[in-house]
Protein backbone atom coordinates (compact mmCIF):
# COMPACT_ATOMS: atom_id res chain seq x y z
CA UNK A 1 0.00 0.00 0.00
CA UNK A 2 1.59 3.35 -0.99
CA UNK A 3 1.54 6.02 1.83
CA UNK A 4 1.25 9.46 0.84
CA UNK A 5 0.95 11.58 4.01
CA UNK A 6 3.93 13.42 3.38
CA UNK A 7 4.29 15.15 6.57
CA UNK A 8 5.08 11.54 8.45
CA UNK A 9 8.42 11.27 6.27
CA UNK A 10 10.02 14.29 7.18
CA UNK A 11 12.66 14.47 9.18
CA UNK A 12 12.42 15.17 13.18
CA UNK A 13 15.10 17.85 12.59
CA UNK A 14 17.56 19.23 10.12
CA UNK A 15 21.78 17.74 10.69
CA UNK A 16 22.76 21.80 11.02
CA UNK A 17 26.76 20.66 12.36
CA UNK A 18 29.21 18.50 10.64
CA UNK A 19 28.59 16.10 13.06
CA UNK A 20 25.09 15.82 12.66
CA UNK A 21 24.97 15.66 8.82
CA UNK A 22 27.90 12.98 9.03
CA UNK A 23 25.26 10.94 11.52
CA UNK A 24 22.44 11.17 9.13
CA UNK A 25 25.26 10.10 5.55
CA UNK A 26 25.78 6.99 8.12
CA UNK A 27 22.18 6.49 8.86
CA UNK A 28 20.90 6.77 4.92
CA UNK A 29 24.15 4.05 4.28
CA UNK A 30 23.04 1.93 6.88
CA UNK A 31 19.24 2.05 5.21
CA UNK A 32 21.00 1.19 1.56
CA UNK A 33 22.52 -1.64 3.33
CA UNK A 34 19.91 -3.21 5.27
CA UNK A 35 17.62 -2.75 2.04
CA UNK A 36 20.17 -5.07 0.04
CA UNK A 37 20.43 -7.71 2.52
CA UNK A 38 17.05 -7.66 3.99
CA UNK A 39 14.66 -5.89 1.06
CA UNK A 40 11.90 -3.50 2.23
CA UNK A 41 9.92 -5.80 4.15
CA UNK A 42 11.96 -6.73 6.62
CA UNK A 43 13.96 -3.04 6.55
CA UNK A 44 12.83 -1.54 10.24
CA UNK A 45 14.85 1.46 12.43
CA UNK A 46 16.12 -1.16 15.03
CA UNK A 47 18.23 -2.65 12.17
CA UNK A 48 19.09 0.44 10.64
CA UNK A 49 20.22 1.78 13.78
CA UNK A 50 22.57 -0.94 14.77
CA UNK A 51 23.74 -1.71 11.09
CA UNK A 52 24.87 2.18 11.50
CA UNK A 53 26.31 1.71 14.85
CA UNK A 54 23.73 4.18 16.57
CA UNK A 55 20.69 4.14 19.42
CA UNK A 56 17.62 3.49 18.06
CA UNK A 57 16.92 6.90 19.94
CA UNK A 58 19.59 8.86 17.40
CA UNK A 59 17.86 7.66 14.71
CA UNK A 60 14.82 8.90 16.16
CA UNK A 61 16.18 12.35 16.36
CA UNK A 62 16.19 12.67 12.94
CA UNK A 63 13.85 9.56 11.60
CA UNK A 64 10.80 9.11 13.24
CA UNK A 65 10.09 5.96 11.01
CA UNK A 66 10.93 3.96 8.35
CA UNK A 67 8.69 6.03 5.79
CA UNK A 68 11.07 8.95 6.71
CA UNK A 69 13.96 6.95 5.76
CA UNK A 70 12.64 5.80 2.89
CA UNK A 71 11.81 9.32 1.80
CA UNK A 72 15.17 11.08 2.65
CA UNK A 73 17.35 8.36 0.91
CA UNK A 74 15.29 9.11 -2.39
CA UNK A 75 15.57 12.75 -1.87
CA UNK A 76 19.44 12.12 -1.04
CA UNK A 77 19.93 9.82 -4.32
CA UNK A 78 17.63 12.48 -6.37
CA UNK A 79 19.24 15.36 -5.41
CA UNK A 80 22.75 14.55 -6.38
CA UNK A 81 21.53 12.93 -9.39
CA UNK A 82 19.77 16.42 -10.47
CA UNK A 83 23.15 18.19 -9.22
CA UNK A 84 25.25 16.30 -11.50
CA UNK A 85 23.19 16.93 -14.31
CA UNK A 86 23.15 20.15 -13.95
CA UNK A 87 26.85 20.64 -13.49
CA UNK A 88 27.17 19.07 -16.93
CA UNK A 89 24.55 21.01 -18.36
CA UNK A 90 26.42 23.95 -16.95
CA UNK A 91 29.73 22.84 -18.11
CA UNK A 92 28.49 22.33 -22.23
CA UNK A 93 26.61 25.69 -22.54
CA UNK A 94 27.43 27.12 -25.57
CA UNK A 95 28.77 23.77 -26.91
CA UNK A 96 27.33 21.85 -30.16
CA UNK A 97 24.08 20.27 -29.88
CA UNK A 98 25.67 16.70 -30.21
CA UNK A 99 28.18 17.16 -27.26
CA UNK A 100 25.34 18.29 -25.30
CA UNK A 101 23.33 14.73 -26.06
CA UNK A 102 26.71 12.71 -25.43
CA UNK A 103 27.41 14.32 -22.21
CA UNK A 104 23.67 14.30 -20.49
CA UNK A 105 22.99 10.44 -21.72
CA UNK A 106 26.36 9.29 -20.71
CA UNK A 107 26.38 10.92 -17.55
CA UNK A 108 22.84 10.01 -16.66
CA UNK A 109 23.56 6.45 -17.51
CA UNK A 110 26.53 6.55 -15.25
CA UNK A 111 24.93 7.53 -12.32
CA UNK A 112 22.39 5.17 -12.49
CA UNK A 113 24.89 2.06 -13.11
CA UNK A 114 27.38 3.31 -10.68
CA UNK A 115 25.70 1.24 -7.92
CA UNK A 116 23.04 -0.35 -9.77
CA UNK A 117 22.09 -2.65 -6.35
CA UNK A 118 21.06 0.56 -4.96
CA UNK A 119 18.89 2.18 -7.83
CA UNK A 120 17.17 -1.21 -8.10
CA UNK A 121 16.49 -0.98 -4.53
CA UNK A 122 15.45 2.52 -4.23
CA UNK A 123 13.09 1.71 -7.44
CA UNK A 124 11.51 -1.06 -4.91
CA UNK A 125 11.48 1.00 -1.91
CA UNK A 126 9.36 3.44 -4.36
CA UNK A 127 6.58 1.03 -4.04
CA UNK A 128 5.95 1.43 -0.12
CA UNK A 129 6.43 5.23 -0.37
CA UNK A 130 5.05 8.04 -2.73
CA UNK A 131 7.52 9.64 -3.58
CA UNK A 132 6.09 11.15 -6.65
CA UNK A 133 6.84 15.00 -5.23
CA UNK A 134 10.59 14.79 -5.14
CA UNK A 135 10.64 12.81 -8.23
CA UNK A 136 9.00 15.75 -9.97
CA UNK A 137 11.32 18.28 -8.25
CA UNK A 138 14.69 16.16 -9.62
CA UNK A 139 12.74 16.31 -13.50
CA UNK A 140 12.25 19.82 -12.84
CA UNK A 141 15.46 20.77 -12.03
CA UNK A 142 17.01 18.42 -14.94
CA UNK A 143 14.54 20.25 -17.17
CA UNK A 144 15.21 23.82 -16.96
CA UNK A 145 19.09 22.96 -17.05
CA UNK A 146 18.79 21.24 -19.99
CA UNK A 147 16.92 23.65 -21.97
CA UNK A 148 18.35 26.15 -21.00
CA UNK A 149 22.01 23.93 -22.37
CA UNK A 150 20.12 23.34 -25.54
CA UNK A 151 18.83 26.90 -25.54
CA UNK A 152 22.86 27.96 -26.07
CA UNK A 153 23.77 25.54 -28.34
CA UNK A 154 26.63 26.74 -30.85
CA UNK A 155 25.15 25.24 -33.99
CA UNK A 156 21.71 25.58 -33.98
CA UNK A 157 17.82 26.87 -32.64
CA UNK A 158 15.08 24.37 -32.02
CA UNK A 159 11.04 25.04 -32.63
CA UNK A 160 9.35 24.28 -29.54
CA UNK A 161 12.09 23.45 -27.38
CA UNK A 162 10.73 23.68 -24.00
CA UNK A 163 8.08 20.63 -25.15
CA UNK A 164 11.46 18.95 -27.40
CA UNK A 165 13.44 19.00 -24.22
CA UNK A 166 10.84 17.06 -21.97
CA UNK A 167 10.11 14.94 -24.45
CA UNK A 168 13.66 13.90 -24.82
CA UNK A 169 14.12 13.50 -21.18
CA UNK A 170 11.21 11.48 -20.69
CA UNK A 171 12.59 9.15 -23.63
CA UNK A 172 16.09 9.01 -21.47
CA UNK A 173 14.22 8.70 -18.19
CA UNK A 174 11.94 5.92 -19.06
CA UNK A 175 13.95 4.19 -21.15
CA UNK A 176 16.66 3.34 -18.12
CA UNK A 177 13.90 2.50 -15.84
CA UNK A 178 12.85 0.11 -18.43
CA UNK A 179 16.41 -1.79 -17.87
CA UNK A 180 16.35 -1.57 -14.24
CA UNK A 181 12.16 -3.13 -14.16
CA UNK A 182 13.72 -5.84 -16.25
CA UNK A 183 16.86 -6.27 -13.82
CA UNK A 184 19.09 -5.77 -17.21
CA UNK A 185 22.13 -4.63 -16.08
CA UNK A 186 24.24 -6.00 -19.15
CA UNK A 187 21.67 -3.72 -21.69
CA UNK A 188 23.01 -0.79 -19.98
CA UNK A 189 26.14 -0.40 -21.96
CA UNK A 190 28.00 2.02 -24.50
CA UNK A 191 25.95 0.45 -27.08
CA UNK A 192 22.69 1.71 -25.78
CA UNK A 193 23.83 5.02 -25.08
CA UNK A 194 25.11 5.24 -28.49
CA UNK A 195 21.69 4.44 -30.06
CA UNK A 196 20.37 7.06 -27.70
CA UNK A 197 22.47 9.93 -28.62
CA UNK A 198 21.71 8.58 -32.61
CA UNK A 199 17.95 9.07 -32.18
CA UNK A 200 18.44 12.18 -29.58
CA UNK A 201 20.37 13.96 -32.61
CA UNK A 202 18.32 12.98 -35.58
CA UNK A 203 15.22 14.10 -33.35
CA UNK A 204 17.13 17.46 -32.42
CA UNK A 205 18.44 17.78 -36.04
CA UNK A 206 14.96 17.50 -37.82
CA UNK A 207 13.46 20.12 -34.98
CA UNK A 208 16.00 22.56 -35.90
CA UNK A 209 15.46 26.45 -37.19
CA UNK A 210 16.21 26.88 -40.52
């Protein structure tokens, strides 16, 4: 059953001092951990808090349940995902159109793969949690920095870009989900991100301004 009262996952308090956000890293690791060994079901704050080496009580300070944990290791994962994107996005203004594909798929792709255990358990964790909000605040984000990339591309001007540019992401987005719902790991490859940026391009390359 998905649980949508939102206010239940937030956190008891905010990790202000180094100390405190360095608790909370080791409490989200702890929840990664326990959710590959155990899987949601049997994920609960007693053995998050002693897979983490802290009192069930500490975890309470900033946790008042497992829904809360839940939701702040999606918002964790989600939020550095959008931040890398938009680094790169940042980092290619101005560039060619096709650099701009390359570097978004293959850095998407990247982050995704580069602990693939964990997106395919956050992906099942989704199912006890809605975390449909902070999902839309990570597209968001990855939205406006990518149009606004394309927006300054060096070779060329797109018709309708801000509906091209979701489009394309939702292509990306769903595409890698796909893989993951299939447990795929081995489709996730060069080869795939090469037939990406092919029909990314051709799609970009027909849109163009004359």
């Amino acid at each position: 059953m998905t649980l949508k009262t939102l206010s239940s996952y937030n956190p008891r308090r905010s990790p202000r001092q180094r100390r405190s956000a360095a608790t909370v890293d080791v409490i989200l690791e702890a929840t990664i951990q326990v959710l590959l060994s155990s899987g949601t079901s049997q994920l609960t704050t007693t053995r998050v808090a002693e897979r983490a080496g802290v009192s069930v009580g500490s975890l309470y300070q900033y946790f008042p349940n497992k829904q809360a944990l839940f939701f702040a290791l999606n918002d964790h994962y989600l939020d550095h995902l959008a931040g890398r994107i938009e680094k790169v996005c940042e980092t290619l203004q101005g560039a060619p159109y096709t650099q701009m594909v390359q570097g978004v798929i293959s850095e998407y792709i990247n982050i995704k793969t580069e602990r693939y255990d964990v997106t395919c358990a956050l992906y099942r964790a989704a199912a006890e949690i809605d975390v449909s909000d902070i999902v839309e605040s990570m597209c968001r984000r990855i939205e406006v920095a990518s149009e606004g990339m394309l927006a300054s591309a060096s070779d060329a001007k797109f018709q309708n870009l801000s509906s091209l540019n979701v489009t394309l992401l939702n292509v990306l987005f769903g595409t890698v989900r796909t893989f993951f719902d299939r447990n795929r790991p081995e489709l996730l490859n060069n080869q795939l991100q090469e037939q990406l940026i092919i029909m990314f391009c051709t799609y970009l390359n027909r849109t163009k301004l004359p």
